[in-house]
N, C-alpha and C. Protein backbone atom coordinates (compact mmCIF):
# COMPACT_ATOMS: atom_id res chain seq x y z
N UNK A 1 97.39 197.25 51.73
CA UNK A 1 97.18 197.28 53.14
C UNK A 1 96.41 196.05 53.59
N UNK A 2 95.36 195.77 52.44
CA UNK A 2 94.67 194.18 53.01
C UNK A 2 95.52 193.58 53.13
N UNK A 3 96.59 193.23 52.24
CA UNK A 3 97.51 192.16 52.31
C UNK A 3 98.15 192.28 53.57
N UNK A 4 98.99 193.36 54.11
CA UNK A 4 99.45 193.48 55.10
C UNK A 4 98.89 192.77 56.30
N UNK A 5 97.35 193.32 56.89
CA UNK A 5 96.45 192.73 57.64
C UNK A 5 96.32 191.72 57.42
N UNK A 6 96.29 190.71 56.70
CA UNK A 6 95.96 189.39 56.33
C UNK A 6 97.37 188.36 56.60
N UNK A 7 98.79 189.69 56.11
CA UNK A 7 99.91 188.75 56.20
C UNK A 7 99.71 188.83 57.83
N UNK A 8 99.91 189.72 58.57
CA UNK A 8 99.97 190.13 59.80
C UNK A 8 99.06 188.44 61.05
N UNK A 9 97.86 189.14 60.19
CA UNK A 9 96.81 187.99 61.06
C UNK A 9 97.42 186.47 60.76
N UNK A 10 97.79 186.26 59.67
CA UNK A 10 98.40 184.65 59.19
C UNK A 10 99.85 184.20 60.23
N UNK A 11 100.46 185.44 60.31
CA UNK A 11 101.73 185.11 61.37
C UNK A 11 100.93 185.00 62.74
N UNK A 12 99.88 186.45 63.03
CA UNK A 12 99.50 185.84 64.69
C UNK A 12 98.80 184.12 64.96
N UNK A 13 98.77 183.91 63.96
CA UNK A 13 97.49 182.56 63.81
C UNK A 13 99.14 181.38 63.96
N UNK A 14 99.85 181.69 63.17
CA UNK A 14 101.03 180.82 62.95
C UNK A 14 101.70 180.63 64.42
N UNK A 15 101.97 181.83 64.84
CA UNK A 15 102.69 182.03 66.72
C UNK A 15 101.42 181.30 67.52
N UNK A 16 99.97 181.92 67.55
CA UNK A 16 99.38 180.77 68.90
C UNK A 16 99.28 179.45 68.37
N UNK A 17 99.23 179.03 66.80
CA UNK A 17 99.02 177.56 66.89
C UNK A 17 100.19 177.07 67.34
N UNK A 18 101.70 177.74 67.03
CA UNK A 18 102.44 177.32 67.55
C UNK A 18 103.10 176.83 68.81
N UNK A 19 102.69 177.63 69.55
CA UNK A 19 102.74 178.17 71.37
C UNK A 19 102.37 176.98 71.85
N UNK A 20 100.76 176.53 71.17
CA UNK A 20 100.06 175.58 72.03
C UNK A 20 100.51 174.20 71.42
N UNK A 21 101.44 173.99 70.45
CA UNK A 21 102.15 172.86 69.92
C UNK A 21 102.98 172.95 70.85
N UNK A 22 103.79 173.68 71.01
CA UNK A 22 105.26 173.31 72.04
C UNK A 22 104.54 173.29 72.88
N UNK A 23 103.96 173.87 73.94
CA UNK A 23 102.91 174.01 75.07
C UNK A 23 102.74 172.06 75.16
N UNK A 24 102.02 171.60 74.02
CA UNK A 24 101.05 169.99 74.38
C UNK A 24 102.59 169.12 74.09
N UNK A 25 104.12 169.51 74.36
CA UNK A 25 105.09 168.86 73.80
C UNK A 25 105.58 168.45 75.80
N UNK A 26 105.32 169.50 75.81
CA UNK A 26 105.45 169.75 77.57
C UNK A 26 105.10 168.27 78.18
N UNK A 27 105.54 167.36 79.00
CA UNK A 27 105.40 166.50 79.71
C UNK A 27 105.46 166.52 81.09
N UNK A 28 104.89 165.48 81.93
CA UNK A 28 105.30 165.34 83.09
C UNK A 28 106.07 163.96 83.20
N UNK A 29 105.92 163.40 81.93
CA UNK A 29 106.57 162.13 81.99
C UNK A 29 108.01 162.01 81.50
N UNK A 30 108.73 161.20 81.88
CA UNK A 30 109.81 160.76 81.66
C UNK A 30 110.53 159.30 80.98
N UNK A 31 111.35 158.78 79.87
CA UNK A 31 111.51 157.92 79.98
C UNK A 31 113.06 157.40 80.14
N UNK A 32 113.30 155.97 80.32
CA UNK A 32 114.45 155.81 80.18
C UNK A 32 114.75 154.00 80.00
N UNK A 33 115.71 153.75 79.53
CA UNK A 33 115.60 152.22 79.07
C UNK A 33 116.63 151.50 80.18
N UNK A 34 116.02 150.18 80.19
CA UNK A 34 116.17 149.19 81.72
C UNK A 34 116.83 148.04 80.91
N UNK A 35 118.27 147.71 81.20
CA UNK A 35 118.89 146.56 80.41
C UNK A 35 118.69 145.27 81.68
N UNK A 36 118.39 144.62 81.44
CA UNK A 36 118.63 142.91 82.19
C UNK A 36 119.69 142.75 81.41
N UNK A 37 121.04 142.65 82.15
CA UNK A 37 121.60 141.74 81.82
C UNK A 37 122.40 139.96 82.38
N UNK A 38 121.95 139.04 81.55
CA UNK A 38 122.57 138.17 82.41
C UNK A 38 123.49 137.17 81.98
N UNK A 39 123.81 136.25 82.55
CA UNK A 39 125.15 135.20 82.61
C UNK A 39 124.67 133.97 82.62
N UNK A 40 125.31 133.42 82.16
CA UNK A 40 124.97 131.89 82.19
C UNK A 40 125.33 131.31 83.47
N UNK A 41 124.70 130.69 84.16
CA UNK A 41 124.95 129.85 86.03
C UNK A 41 124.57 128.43 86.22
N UNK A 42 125.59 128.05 86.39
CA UNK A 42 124.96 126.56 86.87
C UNK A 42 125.70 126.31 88.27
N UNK A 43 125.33 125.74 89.38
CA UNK A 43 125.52 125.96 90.89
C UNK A 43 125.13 124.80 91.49
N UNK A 44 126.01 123.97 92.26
CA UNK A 44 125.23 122.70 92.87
C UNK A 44 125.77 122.71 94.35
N UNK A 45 124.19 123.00 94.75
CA UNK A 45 124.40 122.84 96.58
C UNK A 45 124.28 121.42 96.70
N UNK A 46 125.27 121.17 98.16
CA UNK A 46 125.04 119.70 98.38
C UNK A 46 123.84 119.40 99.32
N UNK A 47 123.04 118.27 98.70
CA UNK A 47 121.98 118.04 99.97
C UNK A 47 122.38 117.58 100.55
N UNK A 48 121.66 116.46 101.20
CA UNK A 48 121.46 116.14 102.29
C UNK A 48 122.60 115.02 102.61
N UNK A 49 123.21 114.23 101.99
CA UNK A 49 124.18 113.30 102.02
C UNK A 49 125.55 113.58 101.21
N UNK A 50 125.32 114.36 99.82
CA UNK A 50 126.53 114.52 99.34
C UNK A 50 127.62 116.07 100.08
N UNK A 51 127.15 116.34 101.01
CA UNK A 51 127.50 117.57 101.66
C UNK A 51 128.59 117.19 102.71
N UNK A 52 128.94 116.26 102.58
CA UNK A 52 129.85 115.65 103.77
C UNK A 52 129.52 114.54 104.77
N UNK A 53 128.23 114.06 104.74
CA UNK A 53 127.26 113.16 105.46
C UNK A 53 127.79 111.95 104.42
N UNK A 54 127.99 111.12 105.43
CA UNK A 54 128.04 109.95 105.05
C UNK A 54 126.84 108.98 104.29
N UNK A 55 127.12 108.07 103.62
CA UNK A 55 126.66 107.02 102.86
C UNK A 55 127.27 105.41 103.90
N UNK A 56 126.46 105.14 104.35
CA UNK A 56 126.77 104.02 105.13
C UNK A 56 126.17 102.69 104.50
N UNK A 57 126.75 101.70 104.51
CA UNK A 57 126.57 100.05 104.35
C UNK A 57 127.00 99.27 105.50
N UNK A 58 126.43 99.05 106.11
CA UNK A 58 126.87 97.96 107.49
C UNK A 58 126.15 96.65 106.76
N UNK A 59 127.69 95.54 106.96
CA UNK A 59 128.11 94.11 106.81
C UNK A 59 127.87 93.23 108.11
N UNK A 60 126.87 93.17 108.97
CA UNK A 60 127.60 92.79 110.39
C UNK A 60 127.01 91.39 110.12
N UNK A 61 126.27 90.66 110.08
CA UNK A 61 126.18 89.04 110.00
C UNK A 61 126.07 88.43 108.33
N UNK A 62 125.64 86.92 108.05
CA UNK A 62 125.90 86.33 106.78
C UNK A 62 124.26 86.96 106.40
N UNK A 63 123.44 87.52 106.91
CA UNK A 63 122.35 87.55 106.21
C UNK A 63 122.80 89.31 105.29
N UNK A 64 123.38 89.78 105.73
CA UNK A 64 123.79 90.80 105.38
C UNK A 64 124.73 90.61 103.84
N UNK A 65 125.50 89.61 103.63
CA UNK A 65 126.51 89.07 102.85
C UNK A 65 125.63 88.81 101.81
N UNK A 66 124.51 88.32 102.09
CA UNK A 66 123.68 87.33 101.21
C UNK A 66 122.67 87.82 100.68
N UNK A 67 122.62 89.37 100.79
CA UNK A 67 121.29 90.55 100.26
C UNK A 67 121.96 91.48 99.74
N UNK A 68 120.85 92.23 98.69
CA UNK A 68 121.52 93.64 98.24
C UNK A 68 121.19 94.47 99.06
N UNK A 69 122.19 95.19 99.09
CA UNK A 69 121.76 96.72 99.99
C UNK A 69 121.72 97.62 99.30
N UNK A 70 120.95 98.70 99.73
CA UNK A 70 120.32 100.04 98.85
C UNK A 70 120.21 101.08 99.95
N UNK A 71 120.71 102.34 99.73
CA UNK A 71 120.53 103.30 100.69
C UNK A 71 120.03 104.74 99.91
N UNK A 72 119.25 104.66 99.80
CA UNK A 72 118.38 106.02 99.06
C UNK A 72 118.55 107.37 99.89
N UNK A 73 119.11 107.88 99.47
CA UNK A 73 119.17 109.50 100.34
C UNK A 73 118.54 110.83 98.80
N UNK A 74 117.60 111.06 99.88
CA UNK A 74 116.37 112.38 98.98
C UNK A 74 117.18 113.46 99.20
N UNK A 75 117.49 114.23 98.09
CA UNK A 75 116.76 115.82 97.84
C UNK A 75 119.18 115.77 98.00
N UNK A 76 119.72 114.73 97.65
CA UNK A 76 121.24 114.43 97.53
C UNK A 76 122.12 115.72 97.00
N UNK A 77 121.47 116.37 95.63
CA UNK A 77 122.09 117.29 95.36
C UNK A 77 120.83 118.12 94.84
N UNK A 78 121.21 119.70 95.10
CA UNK A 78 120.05 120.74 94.67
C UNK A 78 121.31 121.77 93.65
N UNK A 79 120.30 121.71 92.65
CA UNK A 79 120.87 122.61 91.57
C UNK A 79 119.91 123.08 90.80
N UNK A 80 120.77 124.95 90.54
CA UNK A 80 120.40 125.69 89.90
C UNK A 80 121.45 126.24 89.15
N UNK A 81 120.43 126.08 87.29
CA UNK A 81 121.68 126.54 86.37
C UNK A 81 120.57 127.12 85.25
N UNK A 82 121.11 127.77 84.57
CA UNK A 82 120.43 128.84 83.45
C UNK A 82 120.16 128.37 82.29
N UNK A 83 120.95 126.74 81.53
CA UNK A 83 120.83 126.12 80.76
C UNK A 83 120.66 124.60 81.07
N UNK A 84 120.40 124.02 80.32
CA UNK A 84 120.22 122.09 80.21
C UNK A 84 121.60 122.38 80.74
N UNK A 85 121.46 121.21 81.50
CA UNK A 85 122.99 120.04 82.02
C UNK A 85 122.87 118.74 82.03
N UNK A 86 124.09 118.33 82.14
CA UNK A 86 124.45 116.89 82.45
C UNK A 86 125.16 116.97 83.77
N UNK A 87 125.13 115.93 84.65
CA UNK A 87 125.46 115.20 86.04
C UNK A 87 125.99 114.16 85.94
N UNK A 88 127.42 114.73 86.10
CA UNK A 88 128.23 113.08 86.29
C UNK A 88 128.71 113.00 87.37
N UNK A 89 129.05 111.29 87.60
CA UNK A 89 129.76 110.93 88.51
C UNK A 89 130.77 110.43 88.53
N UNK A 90 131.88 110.28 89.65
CA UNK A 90 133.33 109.73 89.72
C UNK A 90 133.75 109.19 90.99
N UNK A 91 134.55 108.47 91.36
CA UNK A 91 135.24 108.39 92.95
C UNK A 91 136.53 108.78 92.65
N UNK A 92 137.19 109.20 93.40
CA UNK A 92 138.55 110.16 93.54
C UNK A 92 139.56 108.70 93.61
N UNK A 93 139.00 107.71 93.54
CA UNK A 93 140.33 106.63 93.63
C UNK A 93 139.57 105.24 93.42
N UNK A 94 140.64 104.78 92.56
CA UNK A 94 139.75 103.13 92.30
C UNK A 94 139.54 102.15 93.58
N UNK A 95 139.74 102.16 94.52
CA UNK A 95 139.49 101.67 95.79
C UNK A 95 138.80 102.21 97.03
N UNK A 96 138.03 101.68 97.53
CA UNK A 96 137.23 102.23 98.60
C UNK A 96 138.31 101.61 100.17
N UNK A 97 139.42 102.22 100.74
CA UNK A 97 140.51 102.27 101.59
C UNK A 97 140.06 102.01 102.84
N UNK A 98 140.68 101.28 103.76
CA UNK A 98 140.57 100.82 105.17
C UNK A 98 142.38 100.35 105.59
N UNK A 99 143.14 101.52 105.98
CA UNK A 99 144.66 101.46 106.03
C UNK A 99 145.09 100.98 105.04
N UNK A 100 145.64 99.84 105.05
CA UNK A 100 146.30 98.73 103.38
C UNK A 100 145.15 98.02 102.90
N UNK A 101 143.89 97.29 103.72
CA UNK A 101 143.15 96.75 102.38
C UNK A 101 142.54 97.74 101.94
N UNK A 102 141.85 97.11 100.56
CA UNK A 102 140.80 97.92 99.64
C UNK A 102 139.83 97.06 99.08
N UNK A 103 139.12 97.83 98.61
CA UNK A 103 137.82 96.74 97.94
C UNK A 103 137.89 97.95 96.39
N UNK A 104 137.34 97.13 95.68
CA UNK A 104 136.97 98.24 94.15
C UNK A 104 136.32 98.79 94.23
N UNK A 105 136.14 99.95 93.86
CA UNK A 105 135.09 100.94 94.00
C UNK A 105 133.55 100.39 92.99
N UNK A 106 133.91 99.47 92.01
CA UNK A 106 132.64 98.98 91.15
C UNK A 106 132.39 98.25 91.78
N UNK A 107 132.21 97.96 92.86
CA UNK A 107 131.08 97.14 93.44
C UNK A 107 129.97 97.80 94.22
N UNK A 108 129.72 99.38 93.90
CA UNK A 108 128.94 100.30 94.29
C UNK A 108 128.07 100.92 93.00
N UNK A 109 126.82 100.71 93.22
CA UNK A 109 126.20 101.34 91.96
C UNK A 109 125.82 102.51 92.45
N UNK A 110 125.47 103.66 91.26
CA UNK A 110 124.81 104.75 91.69
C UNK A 110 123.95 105.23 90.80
N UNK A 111 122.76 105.55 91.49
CA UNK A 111 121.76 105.71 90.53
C UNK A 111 120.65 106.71 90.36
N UNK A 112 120.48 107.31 89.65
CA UNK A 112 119.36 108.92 89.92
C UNK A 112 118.23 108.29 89.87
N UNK A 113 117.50 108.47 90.77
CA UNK A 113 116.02 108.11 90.49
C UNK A 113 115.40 109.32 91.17
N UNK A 114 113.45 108.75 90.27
CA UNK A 114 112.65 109.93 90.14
C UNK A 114 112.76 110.35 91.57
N UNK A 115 111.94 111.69 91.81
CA UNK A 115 110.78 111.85 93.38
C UNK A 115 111.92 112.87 93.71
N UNK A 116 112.52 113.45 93.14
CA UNK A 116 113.09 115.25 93.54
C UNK A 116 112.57 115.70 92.11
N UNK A 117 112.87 117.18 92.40
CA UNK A 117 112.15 117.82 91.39
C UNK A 117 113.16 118.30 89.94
N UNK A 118 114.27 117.60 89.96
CA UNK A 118 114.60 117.45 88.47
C UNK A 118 114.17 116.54 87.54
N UNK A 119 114.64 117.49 86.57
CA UNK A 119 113.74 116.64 85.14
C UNK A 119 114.78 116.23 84.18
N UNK A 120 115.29 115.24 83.52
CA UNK A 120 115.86 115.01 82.76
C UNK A 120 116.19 113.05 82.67
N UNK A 121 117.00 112.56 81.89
CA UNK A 121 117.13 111.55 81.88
C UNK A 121 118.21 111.12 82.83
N UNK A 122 117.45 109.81 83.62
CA UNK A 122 117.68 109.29 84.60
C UNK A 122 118.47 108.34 84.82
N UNK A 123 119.89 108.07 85.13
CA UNK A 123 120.73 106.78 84.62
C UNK A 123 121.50 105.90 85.74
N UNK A 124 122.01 104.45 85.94
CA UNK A 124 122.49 104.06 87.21
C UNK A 124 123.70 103.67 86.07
N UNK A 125 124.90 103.74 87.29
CA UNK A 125 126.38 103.58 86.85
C UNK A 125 126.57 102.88 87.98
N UNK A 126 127.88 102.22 87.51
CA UNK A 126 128.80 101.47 88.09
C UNK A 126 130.06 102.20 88.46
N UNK A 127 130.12 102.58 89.75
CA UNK A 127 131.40 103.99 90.06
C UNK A 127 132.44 103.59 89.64
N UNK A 128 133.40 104.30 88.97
CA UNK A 128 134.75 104.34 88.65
C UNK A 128 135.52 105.50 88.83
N UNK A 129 136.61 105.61 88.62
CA UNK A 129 137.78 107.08 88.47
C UNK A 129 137.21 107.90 87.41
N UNK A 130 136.68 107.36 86.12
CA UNK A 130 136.33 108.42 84.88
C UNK A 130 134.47 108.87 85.38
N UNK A 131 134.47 110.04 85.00
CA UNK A 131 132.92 111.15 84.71
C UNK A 131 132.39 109.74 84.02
N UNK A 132 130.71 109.79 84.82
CA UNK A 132 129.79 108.70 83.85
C UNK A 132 128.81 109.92 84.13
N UNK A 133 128.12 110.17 82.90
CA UNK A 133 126.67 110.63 83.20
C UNK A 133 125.35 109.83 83.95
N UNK A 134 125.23 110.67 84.90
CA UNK A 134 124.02 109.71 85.84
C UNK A 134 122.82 110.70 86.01
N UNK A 135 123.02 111.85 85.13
CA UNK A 135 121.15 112.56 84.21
C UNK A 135 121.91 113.14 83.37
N UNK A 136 121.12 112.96 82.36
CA UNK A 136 121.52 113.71 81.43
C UNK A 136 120.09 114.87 80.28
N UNK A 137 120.88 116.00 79.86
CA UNK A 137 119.64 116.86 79.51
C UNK A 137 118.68 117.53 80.41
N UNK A 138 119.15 117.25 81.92
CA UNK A 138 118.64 118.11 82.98
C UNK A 138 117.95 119.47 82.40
N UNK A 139 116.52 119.67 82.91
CA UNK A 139 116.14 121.37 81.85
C UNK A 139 116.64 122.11 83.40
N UNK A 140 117.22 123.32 82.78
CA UNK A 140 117.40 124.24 83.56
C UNK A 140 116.22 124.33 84.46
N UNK A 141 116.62 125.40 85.57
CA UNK A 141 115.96 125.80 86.63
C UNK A 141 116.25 126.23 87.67
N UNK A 142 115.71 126.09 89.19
CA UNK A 142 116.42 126.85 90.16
C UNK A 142 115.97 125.71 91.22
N UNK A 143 116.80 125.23 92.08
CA UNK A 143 116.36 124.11 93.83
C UNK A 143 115.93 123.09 93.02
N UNK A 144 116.37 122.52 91.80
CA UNK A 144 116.19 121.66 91.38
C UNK A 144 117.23 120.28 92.60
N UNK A 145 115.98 119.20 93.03
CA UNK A 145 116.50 118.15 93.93
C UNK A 145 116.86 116.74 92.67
N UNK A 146 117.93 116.34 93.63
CA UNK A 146 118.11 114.77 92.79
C UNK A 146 117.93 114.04 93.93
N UNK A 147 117.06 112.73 93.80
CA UNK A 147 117.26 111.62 94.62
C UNK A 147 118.32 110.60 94.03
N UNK A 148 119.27 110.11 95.29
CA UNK A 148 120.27 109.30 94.60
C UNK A 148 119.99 107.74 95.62
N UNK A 149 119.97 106.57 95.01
CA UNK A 149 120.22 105.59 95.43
C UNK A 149 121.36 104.81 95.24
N UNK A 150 122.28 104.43 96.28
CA UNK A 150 123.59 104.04 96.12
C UNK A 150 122.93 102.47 96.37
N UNK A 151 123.85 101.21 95.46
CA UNK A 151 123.23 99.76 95.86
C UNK A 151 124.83 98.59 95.91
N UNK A 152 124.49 98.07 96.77
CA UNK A 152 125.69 97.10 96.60
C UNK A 152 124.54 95.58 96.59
N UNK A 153 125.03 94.93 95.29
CA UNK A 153 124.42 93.91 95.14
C UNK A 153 124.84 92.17 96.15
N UNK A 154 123.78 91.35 96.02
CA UNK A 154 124.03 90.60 97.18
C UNK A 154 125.63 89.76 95.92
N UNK A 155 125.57 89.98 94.86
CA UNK A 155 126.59 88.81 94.22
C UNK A 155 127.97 89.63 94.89
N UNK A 156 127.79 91.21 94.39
CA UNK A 156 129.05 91.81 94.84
C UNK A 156 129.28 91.74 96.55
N UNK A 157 128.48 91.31 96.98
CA UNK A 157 128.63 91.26 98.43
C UNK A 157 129.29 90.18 99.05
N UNK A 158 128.91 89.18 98.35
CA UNK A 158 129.46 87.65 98.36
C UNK A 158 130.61 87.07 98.31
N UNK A 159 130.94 87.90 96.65
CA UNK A 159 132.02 87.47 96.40
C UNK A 159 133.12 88.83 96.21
N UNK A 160 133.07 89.86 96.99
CA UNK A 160 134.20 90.99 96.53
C UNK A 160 134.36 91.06 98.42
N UNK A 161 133.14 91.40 98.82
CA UNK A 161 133.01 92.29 100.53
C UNK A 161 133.44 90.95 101.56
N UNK A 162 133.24 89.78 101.34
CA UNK A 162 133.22 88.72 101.90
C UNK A 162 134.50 88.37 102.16
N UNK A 163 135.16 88.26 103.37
CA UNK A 163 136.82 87.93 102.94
C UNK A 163 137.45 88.61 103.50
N UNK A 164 136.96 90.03 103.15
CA UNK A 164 138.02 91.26 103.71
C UNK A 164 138.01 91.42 104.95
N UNK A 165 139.44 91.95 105.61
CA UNK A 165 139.50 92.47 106.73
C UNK A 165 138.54 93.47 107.26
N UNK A 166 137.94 93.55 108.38
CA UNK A 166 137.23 94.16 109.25
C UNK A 166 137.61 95.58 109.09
N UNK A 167 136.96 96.31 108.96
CA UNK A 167 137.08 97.74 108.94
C UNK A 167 136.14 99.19 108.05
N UNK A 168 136.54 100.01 107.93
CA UNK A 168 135.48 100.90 107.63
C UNK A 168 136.24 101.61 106.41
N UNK A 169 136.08 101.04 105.10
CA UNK A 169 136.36 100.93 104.02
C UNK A 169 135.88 102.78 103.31
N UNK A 170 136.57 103.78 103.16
CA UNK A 170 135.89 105.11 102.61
C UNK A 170 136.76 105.13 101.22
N UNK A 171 135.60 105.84 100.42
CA UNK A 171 136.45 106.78 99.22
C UNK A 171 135.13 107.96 98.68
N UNK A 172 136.29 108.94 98.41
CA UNK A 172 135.08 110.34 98.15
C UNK A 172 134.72 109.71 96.57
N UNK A 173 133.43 110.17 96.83
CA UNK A 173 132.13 110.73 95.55
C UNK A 173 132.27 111.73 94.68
N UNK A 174 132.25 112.25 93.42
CA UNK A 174 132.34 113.66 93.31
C UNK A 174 131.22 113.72 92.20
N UNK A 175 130.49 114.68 92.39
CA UNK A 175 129.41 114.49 91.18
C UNK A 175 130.14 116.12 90.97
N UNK A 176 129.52 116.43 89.28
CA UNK A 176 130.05 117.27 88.49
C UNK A 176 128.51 118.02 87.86
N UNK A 177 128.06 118.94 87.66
CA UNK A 177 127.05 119.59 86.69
C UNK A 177 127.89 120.44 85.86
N UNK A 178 127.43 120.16 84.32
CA UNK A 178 128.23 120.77 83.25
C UNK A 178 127.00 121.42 82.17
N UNK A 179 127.09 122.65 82.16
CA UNK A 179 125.83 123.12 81.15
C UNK A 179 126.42 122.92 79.60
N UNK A 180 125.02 122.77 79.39
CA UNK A 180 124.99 122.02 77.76
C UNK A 180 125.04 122.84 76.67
């Protein structure tokens, strides 16, 4: 009969420790798992000049013929991309067009320089039809600005611009961002 009482009391002891185990299992909390997932992006808004705004060079007297010109336009292209890039450049046609004449498009330099807020290596080209890198290793980021300075030198001025018929000579630009 002790045994009985003793088995008896060992099960009631077994049920409340138990009770108050499931009981402290009880929560008010909840969990659940949160995926980020993302994509690789690279995106180039046009600033302030490559957006359809012109790039102008006015030729109008010999002092003009006989200097380099430089036209710096800030904050040119803004890009945001998820990895390093490279930024190249091209013109859509080896001639810069005014009806039938033309002039070559390499007598236009183009060149990334500092004072926007991308970071990478900084390079000036001589425009042509083929992709030239003009930064390269860009670090990712987001409203990243390029300043671009376009230059026509006084030699190319002299001896390419000098001559030609009167008129307003265009050819498109195309810059490219390619993640690395």
């Amino acid at each position: 009969m002790k045994k009985q009482i003793f088995i008896s009391a060992l099960v009631l002891g077994a049920v409340a420790l138990g009770t108050n185990l499931v009981l402290a299992q009880n929560s008010d909390h909840a969990s659940s798992t949160v995926n980020i997932i993302l994509a690789d992006v690279i995106s180039m808004d046009m600033g302030t000049a490559a957006s359809g705004n012109a790039v102008d060079f006015n030729y109008a007297n010999t002092a003009d013929y006989n200097s380099s010109k430089n036209v710096t336009v800030p904050n040119s292209l803004v890009i945001i991309s998820s990895k390093n890039f490279d930024i190249k450049v091209k013109s859509e046609g080896a001639n810069f067009v005014s009806g039938t004449n033309v002039i070559p498009v390499d007598v236009l330099q183009v060149k990334a320089i500092p004072g926007g807020s991308l970071s990478g290596t900084l390079n000036e080209v001589t425009l042509s039809t083929a992709d030239q890198v003009l930064v390269s290793n860009a670090a990712s980021g987001a409203k990243q600005s390029l300043n671009i300075t376009y230059s026509i030198s006084a030699q190319k001025a002299s001896n390419v611009l000098l001559g030609k018929p009167k008129g307003t000579y265009t050819q498109t630009v195309t810059y490219t961002a390619t993640a690395l």
